[in-house]
Structure formats: C-alpha cells, structure tokens
Protein backbone atom coordinates (compact mmCIF):
# COMPACT_ATOMS: atom_id res chain seq x y z
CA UNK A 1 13.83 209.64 -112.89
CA UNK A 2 12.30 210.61 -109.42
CA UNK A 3 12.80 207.37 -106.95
CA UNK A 4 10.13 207.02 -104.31
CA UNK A 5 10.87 205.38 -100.92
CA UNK A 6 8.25 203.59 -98.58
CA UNK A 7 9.25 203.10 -94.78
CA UNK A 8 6.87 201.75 -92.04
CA UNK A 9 7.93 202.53 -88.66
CA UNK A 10 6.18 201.07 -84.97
CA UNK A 11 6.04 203.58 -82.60
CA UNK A 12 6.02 203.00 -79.02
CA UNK A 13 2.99 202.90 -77.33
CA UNK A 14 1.79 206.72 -75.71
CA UNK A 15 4.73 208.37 -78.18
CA UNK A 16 2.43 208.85 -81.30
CA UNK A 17 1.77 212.28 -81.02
CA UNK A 18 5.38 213.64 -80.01
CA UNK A 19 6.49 211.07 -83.09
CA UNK A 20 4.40 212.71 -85.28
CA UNK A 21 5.80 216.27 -84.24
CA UNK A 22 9.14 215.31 -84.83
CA UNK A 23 9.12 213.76 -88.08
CA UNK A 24 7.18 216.78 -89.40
CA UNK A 25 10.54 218.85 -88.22
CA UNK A 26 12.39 216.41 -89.55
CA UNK A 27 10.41 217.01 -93.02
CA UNK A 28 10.58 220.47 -92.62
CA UNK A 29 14.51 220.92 -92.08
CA UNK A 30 14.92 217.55 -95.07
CA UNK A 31 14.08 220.17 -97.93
CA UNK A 32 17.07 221.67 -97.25
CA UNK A 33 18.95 219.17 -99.20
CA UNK A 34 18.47 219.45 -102.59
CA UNK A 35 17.91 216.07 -104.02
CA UNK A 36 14.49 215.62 -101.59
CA UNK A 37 11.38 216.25 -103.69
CA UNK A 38 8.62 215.94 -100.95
CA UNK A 39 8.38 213.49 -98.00
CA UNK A 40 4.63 212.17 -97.00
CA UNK A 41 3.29 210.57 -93.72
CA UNK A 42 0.49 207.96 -93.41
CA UNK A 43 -0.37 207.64 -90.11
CA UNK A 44 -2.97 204.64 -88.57
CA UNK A 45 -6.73 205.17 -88.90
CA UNK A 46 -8.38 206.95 -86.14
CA UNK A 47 -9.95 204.24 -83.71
CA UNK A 48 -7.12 202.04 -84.29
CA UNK A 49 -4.81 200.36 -82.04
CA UNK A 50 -1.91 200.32 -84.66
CA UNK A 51 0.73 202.12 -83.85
CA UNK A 52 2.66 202.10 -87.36
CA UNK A 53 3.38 204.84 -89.53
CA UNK A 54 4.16 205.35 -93.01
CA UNK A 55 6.90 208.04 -94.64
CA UNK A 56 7.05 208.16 -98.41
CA UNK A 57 9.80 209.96 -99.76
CA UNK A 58 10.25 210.86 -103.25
CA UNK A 59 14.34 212.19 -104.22
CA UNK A 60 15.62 213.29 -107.47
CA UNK A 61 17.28 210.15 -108.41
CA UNK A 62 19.47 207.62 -106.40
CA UNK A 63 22.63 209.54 -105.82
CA UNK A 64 20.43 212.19 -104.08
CA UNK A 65 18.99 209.51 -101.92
CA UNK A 66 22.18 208.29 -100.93
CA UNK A 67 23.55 211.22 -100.36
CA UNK A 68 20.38 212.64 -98.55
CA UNK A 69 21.26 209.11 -96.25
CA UNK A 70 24.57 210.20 -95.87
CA UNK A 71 24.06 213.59 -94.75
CA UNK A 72 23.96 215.61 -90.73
CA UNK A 73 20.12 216.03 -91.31
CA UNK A 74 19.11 212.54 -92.24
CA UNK A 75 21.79 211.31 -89.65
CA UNK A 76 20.61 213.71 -86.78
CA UNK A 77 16.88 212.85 -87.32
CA UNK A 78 17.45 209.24 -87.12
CA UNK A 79 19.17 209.74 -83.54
CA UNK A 80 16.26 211.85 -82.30
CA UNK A 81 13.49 209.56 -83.67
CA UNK A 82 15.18 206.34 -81.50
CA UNK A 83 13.64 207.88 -78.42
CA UNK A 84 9.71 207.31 -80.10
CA UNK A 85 10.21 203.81 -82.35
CA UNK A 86 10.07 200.47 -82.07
CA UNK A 87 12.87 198.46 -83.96
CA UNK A 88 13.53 196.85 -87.11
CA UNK A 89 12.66 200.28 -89.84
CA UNK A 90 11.09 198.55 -92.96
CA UNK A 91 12.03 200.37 -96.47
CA UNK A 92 11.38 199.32 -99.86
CA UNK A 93 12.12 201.19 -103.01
CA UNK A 94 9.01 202.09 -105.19
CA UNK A 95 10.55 203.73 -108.28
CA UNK A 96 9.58 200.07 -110.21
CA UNK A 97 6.35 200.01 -108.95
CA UNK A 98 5.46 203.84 -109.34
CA UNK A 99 6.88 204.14 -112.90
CA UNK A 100 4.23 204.01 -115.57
CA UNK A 101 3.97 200.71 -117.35
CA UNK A 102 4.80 202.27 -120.70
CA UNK A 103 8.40 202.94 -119.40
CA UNK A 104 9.50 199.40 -118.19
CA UNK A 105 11.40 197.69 -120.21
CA UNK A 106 9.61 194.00 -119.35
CA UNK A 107 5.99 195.62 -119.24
CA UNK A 108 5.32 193.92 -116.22
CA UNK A 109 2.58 195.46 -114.10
C-alpha cells in the first residue's frame, strides 16, 4: 500500500524563492529512485507573511521510504536545503489517515 508523507519546513526569511528552486531539483532528480511515487509542494498563500512550506511525498511502501531516506539523493538534498531552512523539519506519516475507511481494520475515521 502507497505510504504518504507530510513535512512542513520554515524557510528563512528572503530564501523562499531560491528554496522553492531547489526542492523542485530535488523532486526532479528523487524519481530516480524507484520506490518514490510523486512528491508535492504547498507553498504559503500569496500576501502572506508565512514562510512555511509543505512537501507531500507518496513511496511505494515503507521499505522504499526508508531506503529512499537512506540513499545519496535524499542525503545530498538535505545538505543543500540547510543553507534556505529554519530548524526543527516536522514529518508525520499519512498512510492511516489517507487510506479509505473501508480498509482499516478499527473503522475509525
């Protein structure tokens, strides 16, 4: 079953616009592994002062995630994103809250 990733990153102030350049690359160059199914950015309303962006990432499965974690591309994109964000990253794992309600096993919404 696909597993979808949400991460929020702050980016430093004047930065947005060379932050949003990179992580396109760094999209670009991430379907290269196999286990990524499609990466997503959400970036803060026009007008706004926020400075926080959003990067869904759906993978194959959770051994492709890890290993997409593990690998020179994920590892080299992290380095060269330092330079544009703010500290702590914020992920959560949306694979629970994605899958249709039919599927879970408590029917939970």
């Amino acid at each position: 079953m696909p597993l979808h990733v949400a991460i929020t990153r702050r980016v430093r102030p004047g930065c947005e616009a060379e932050f949003q350049q990179a992580l396109r690359e760094f999209f670009r160059v991430s379907f290269a592994h196999d286990g990524v199914l499609g990466p997503t950015m959400i970036v803060p309303p026009p007008g706004s002062d926020s400075r926080e962006f959003g990067i869904l990432r759906t993978f194959a499965d959770e051994k492709e995630r890890e290993a997409f974690c593990a690998s020179p591309i994920f590892n080299a994109a992290v380095v060269a994103l330092l330079a544009w964000v703010l500290m702590p990253l914020v992920t959560r794992l949306l694979h629970r809250w994605l899958q249709p309600q039919s599927q879970r096993k408590d029917n939970n919404p």
